[in-house]
Protein backbone atom coordinates (compact mmCIF):
# COMPACT_ATOMS: atom_id res chain seq x y z
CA UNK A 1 -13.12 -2.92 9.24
CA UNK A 2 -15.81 -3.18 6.29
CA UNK A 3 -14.61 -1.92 2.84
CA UNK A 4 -16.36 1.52 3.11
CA UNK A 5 -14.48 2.31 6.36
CA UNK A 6 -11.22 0.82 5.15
CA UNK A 7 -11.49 3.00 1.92
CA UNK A 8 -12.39 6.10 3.76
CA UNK A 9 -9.28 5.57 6.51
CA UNK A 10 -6.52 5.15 3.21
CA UNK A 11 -8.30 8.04 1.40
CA UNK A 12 -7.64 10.43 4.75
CA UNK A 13 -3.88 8.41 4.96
CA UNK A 14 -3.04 9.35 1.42
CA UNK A 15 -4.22 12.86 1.96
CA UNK A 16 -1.92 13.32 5.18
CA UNK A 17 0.28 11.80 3.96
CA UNK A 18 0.80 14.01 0.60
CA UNK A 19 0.49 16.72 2.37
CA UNK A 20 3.16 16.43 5.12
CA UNK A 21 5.78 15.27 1.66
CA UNK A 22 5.60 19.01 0.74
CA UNK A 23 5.73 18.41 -2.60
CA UNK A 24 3.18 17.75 -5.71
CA UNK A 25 3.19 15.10 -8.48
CA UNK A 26 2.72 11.38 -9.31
CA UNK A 27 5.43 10.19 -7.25
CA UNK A 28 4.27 11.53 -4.23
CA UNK A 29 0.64 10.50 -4.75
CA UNK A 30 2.17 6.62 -5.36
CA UNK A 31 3.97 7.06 -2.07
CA UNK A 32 1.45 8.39 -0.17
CA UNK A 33 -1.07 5.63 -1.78
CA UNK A 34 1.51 2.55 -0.99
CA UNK A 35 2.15 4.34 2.67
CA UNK A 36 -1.94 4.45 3.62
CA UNK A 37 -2.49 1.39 2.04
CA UNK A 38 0.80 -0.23 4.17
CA UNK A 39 -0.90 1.52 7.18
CA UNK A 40 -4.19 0.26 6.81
CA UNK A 41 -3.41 -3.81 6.14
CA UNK A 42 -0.34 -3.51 9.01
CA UNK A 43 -2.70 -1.39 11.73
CA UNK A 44 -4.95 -4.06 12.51
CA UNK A 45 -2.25 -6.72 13.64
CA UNK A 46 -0.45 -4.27 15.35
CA UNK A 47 -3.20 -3.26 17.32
CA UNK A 48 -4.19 -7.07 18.25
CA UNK A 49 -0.64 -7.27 19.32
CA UNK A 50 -0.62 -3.87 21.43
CA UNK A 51 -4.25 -4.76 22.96
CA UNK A 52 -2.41 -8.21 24.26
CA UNK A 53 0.13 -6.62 26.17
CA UNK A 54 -1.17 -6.61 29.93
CA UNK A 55 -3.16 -3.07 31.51
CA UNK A 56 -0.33 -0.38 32.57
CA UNK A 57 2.23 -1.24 29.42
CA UNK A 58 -1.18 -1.15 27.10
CA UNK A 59 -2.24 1.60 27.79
CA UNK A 60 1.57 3.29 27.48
CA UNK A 61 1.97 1.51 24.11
CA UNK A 62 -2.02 2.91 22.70
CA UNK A 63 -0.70 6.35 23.61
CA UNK A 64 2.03 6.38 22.05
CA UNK A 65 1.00 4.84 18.71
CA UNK A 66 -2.16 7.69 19.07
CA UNK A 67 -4.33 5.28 19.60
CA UNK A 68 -5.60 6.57 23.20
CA UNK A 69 -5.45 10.12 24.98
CA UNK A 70 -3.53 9.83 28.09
CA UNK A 71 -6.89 9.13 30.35
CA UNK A 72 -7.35 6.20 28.28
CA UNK A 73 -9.40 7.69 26.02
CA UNK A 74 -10.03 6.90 22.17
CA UNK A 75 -8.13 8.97 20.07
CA UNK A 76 -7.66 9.24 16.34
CA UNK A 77 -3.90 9.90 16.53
CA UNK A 78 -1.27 9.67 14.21
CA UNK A 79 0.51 6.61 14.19
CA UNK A 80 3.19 7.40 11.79
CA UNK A 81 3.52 6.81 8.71
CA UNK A 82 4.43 3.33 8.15
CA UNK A 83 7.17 3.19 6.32
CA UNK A 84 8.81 0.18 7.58
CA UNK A 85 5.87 -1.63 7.03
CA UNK A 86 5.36 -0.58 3.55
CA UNK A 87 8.62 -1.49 2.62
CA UNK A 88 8.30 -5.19 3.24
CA UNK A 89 5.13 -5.70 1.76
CA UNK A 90 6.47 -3.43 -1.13
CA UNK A 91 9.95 -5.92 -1.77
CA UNK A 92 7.54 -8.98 -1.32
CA UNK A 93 5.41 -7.88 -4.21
CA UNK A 94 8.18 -6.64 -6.23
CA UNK A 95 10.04 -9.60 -5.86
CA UNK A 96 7.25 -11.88 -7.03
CA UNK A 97 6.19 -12.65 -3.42
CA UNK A 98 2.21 -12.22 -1.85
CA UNK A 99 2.12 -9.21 0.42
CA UNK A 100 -0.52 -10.52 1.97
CA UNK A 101 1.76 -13.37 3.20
CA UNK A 102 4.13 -10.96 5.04
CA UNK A 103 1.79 -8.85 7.21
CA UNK A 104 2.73 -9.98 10.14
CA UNK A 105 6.61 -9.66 9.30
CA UNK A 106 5.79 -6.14 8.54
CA UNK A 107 3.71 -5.30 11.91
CA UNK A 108 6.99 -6.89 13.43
CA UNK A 109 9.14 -4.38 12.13
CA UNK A 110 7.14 -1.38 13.06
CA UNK A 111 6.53 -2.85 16.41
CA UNK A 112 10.75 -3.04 16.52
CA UNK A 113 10.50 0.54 15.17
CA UNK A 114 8.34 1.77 17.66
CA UNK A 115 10.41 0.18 20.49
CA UNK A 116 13.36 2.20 19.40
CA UNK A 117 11.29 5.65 19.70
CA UNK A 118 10.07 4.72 22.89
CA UNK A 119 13.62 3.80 24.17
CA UNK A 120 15.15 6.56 22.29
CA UNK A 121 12.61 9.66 23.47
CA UNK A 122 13.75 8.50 27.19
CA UNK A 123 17.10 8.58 26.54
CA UNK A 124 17.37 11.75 24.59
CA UNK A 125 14.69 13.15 26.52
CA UNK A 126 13.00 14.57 23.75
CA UNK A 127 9.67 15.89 25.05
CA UNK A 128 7.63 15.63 22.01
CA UNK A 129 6.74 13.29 19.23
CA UNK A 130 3.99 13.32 16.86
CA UNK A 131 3.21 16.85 17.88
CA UNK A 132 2.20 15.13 21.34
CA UNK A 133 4.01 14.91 24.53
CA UNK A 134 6.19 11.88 24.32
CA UNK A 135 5.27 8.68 26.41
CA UNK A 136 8.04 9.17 29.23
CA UNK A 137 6.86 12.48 30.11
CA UNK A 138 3.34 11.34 30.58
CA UNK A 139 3.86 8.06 31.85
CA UNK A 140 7.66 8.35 33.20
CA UNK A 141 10.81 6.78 32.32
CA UNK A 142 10.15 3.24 33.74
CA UNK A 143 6.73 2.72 32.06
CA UNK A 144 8.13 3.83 28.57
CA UNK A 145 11.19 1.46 28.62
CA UNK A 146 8.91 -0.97 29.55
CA UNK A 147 6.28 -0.28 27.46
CA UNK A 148 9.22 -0.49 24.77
CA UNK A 149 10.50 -3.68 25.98
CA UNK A 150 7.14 -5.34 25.62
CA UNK A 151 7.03 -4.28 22.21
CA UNK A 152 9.88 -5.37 21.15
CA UNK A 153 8.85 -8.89 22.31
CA UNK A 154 5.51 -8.73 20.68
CA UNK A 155 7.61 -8.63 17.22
CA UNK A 156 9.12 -11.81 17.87
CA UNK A 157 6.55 -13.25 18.94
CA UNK A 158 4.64 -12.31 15.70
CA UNK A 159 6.96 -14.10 13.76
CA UNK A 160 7.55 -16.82 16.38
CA UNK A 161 3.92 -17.93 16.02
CA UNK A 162 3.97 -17.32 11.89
CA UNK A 163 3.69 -20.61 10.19
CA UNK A 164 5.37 -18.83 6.44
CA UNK A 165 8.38 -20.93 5.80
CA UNK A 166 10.73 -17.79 6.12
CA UNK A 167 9.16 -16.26 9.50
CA UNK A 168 12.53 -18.37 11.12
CA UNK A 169 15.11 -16.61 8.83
CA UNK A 170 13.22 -13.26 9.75
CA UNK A 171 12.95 -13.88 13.32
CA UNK A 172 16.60 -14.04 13.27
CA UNK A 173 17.14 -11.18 10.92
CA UNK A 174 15.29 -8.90 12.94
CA UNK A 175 17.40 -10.22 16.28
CA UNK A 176 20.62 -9.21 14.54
CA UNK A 177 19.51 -6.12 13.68
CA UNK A 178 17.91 -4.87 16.92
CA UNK A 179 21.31 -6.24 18.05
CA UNK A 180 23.07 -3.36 15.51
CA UNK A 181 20.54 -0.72 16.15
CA UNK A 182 21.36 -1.08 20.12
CA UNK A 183 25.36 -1.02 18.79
CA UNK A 184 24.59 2.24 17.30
CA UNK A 185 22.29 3.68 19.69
CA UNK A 186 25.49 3.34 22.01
CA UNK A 187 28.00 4.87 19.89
CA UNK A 188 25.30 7.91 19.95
CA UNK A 189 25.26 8.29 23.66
CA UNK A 190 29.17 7.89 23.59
CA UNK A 191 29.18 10.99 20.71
CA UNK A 192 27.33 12.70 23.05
CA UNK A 193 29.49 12.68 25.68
CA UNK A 194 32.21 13.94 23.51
CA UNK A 195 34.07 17.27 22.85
CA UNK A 196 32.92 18.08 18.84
CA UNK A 197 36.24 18.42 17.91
CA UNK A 198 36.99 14.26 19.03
CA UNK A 199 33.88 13.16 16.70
CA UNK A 200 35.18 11.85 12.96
CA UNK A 201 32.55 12.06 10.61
CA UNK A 202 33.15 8.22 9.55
CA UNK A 203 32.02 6.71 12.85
CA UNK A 204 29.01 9.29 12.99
CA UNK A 205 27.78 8.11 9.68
CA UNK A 206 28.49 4.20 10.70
CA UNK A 207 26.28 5.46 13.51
CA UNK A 208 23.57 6.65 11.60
CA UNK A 209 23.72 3.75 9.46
CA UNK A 210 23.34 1.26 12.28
CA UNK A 211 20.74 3.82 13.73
CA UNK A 212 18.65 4.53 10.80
CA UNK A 213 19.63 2.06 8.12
CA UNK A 214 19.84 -1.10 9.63
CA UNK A 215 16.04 -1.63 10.56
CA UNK A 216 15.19 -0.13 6.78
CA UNK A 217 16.96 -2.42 5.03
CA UNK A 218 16.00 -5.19 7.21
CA UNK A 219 12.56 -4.13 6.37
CA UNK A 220 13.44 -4.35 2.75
CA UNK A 221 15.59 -7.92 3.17
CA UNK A 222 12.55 -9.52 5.25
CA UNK A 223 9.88 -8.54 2.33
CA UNK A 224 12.24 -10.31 -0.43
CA UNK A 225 12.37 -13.42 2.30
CA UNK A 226 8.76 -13.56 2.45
CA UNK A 227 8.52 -13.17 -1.27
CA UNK A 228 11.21 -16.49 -1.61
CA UNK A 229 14.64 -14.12 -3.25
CA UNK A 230 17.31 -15.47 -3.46
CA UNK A 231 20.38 -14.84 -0.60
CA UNK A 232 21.84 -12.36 -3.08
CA UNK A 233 18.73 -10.98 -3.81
CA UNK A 234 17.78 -10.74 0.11
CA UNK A 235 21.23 -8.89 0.54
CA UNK A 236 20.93 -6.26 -2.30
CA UNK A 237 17.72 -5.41 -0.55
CA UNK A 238 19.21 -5.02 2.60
CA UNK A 239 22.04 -2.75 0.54
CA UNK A 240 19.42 -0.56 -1.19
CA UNK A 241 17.16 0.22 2.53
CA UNK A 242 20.00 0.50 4.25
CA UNK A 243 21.44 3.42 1.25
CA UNK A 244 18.51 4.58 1.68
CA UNK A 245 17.75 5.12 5.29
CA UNK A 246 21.12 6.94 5.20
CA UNK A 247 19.76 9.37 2.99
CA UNK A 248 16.64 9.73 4.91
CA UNK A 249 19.00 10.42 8.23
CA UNK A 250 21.01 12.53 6.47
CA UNK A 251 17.54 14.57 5.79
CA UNK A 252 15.94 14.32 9.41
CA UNK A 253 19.34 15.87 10.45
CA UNK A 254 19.28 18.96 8.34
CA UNK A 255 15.58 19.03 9.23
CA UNK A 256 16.79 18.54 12.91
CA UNK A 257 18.43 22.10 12.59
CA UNK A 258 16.57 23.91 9.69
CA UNK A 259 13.13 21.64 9.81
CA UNK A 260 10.01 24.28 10.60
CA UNK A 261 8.34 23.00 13.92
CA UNK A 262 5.29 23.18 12.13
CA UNK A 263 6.15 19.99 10.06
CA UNK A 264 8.56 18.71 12.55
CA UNK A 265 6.39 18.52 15.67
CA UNK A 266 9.32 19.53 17.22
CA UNK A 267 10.88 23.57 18.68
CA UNK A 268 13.05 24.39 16.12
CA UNK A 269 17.14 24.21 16.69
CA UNK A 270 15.99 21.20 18.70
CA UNK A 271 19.12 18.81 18.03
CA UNK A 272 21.60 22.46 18.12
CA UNK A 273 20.13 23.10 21.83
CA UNK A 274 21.45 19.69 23.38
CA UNK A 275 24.34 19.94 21.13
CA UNK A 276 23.48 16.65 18.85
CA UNK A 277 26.19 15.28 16.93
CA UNK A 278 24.41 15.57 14.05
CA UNK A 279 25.93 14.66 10.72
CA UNK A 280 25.65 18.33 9.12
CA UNK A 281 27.30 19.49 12.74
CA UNK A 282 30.60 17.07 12.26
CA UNK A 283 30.84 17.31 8.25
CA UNK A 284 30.96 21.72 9.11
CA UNK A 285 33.51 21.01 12.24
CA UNK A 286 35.44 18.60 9.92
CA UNK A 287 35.97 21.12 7.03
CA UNK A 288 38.68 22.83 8.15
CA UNK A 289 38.91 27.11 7.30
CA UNK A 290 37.57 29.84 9.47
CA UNK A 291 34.04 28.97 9.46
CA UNK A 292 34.83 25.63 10.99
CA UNK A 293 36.53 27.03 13.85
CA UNK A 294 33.78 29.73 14.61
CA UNK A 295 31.37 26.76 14.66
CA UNK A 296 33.43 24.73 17.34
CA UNK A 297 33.83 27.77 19.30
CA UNK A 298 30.10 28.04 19.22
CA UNK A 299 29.08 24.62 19.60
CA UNK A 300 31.72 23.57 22.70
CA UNK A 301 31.39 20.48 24.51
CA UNK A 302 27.92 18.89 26.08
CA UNK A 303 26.63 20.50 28.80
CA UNK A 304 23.85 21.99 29.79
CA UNK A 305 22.57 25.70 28.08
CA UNK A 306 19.35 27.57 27.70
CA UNK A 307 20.35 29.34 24.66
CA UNK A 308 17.76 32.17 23.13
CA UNK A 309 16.53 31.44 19.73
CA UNK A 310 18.50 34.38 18.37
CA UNK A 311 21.53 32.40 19.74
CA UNK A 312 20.30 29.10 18.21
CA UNK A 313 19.65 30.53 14.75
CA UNK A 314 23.65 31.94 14.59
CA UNK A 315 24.74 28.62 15.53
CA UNK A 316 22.60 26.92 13.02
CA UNK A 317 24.12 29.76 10.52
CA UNK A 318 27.60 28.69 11.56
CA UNK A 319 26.51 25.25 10.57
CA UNK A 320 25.58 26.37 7.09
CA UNK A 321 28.37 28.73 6.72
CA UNK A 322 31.03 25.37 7.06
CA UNK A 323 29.29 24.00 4.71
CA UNK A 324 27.44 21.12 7.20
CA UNK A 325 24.22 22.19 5.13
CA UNK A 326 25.35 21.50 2.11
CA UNK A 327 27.32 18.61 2.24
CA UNK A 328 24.35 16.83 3.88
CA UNK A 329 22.23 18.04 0.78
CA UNK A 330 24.83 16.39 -1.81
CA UNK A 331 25.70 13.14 0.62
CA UNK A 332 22.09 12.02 0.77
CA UNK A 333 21.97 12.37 -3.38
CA UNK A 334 24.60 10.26 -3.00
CA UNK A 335 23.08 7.89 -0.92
CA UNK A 336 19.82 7.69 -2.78
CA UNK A 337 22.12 6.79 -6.07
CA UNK A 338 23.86 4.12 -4.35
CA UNK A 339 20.31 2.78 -3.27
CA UNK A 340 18.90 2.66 -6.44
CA UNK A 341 21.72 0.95 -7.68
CA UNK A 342 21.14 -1.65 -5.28
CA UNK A 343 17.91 -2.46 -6.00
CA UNK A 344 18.50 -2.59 -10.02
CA UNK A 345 20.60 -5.89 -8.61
CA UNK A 346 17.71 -7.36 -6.35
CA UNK A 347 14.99 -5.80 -8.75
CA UNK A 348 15.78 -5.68 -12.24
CA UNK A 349 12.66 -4.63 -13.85
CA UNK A 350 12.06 -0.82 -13.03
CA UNK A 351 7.83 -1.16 -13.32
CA UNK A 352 8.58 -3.93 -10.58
CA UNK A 353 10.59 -2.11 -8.43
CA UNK A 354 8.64 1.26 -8.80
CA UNK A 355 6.94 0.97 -5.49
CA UNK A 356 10.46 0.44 -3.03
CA UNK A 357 11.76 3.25 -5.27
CA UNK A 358 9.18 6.09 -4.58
CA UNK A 359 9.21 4.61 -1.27
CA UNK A 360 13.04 5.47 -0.99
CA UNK A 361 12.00 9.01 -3.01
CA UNK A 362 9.07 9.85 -0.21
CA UNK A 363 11.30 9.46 2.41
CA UNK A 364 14.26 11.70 1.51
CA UNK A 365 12.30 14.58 -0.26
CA UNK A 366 9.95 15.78 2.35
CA UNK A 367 9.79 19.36 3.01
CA UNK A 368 10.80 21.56 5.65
């Protein structure tokens, strides 16, 4: 990519990127700046590492990163926004470290990322990502785990063949935490499966945070490796992405019910229709009162339902009206505090740690 061409692609990154935050301001220029810049430096590894993988599960893995049109096609798709990746080059430079050094520990942890979407979209049967038809539907089931799989492998390998003196550490970081992220991607197909009224809102937020948080502040924890921290400075970033990925899931859930589709990609009351456990769902059913009990009435146990979107809406209202809404709001402030505590420990210098922090910001302001 000559300089011209990378310039132009991070100039058209930081404008879609800005744009889909929903808000204006220096922050959310920095973000969107650190995201397309993350994108750009990470995107050419991770395609050499897609564009390995052998004919059928490459050409699954270049449509779903937007890479390629179902008929094989170019395409100039959105990949997402990179925010994994950005976080680990973002920790290695604010902990002193080269960013340049950890590229290939951040293409590792979107590839993880991406294996978890690709897993996830079959087994929630979600039909649309990116505001295109998910890979399963296209491709079926088999070809999208395995297209998964495959990826998953390519991030171990990346480090596996990475001759940085910490690319052994992160190789078993990451293990562990695809390890946790499989732990709570279980416990979410067991919420499923549950009446609403069985579901405690501590083990739905230990779900999330295994979910969401885990690979975030592994992110975070493999960027301070790379950069040389020390163990407590390692775990204190792994404390502050994991604080933070909370908030962000605490976020994609109220944008899961309230989100426009617009923004979303996705039909709206999307996570209400196949009765999601979401975490404003169990904090309204766990309030006690009146409104609680007209929401469990409404919300029942899984099953199958083809409700109208009049129908969707008054559930979504009974949501709010228990205070779900709400308490999501205040719990991912709460969240966000908690991360930035954290990384005052791993990052004392606030200019230092200005790019995790508006990282953190981007990520748990975006509009719906």
């Amino acid at each position: 990519m000559t300089q011209t061409t990378e310039t132009r692609v991070v100039a058209e990154h930081v404008e879609a990127v800005a744009a889909s935050a929903g808000r204006d301001g220096h922050e959310a220029h920095e973000a969107a700046v650190i995201l397309a810049q993350a994108r750009s430096t990470v995107d050419p590894e991770l395609r050499t590492a897609v564009e390995a993988l052998p004919g059928s599960i490459r050409r699954v893995a270049l449509y779903h990163f937007g890479w390629e049109h179902a008929d094989g096609t170019p395409a100039a798709g959105n990949a997402g926004k990179a925010v994994r990746p950005a976080l680990v080059l973002a920790a290695a430079r604010a902990l002193g470290g080269r960013p340049e050094q950890a590229v290939r520990a951040a293409a590792a942890v979107e590839l993880t990322h991406n294996f978890t979407l690709l897993h996830d979209d079959v087994m929630d049967r979600d039909a649309t990502r990116r505001h295109r038809a998910t890979a399963w539907t296209v491709f079926g089931d088999a070809d999208a785990i395995l297209a998964g799989d495959a990826l998953q492998a390519q991030a171990q390998r990346l480090l596996a063949e990475d001759r940085h003196p910490a690319a052994a550490s992160a190789a078993a970081r990451l293990a562990a935490c695809v390890v946790e992220l499989c732990a709570g991607q279980s416990t979410d197909v067991a919420l499923e499966r549950r009446d609403p009224a069985e579901v405690t809102l501590e083990e739905t937020l230990a779900m999330a945070e295994a979910k969401t948080g885990a690979l975030l502040g592994c992110a975070c924890a493999l960027g301070g490796l790379y950069a040389g921290a020390a163990p407590e400075e390692v775990e204190a970033l792994d404390a502050f992405g994991r604080a933070a990925g909370l908030a962000f899931q605490l976020i994609d859930d109220v944008i899961g019910i309230w989100g426009d589709p617009a923004r979303t990609g996705k039909p709206a009351g999307a996570d209400l229709a196949v009765r999601k456990k979401s975490l404003p769902v169990v904090a309204g059913l766990a309030s006690g009162g009146p409104y609680a009990a007209d929401l469990a009435a409404l919300y029942g146990p899984p099953g199958p339902r083809k409700e109208s979107e009049a129908e969707l809406e008054a559930i979504a209202l009974a949501v709010e009206r228990a205070g779900g809404r709400d308490w999501a709001q205040t719990e991912a402030a709460d969240q966000m505090a908690r991360a930035v505590h954290q990384l005052s420990r791993a990052v004392p210098d606030p200019e230092a740690a200005g790019g995790l922090l508006s990282l953190a910001e981007f990520v748990t302001r975006r509009g719906y």
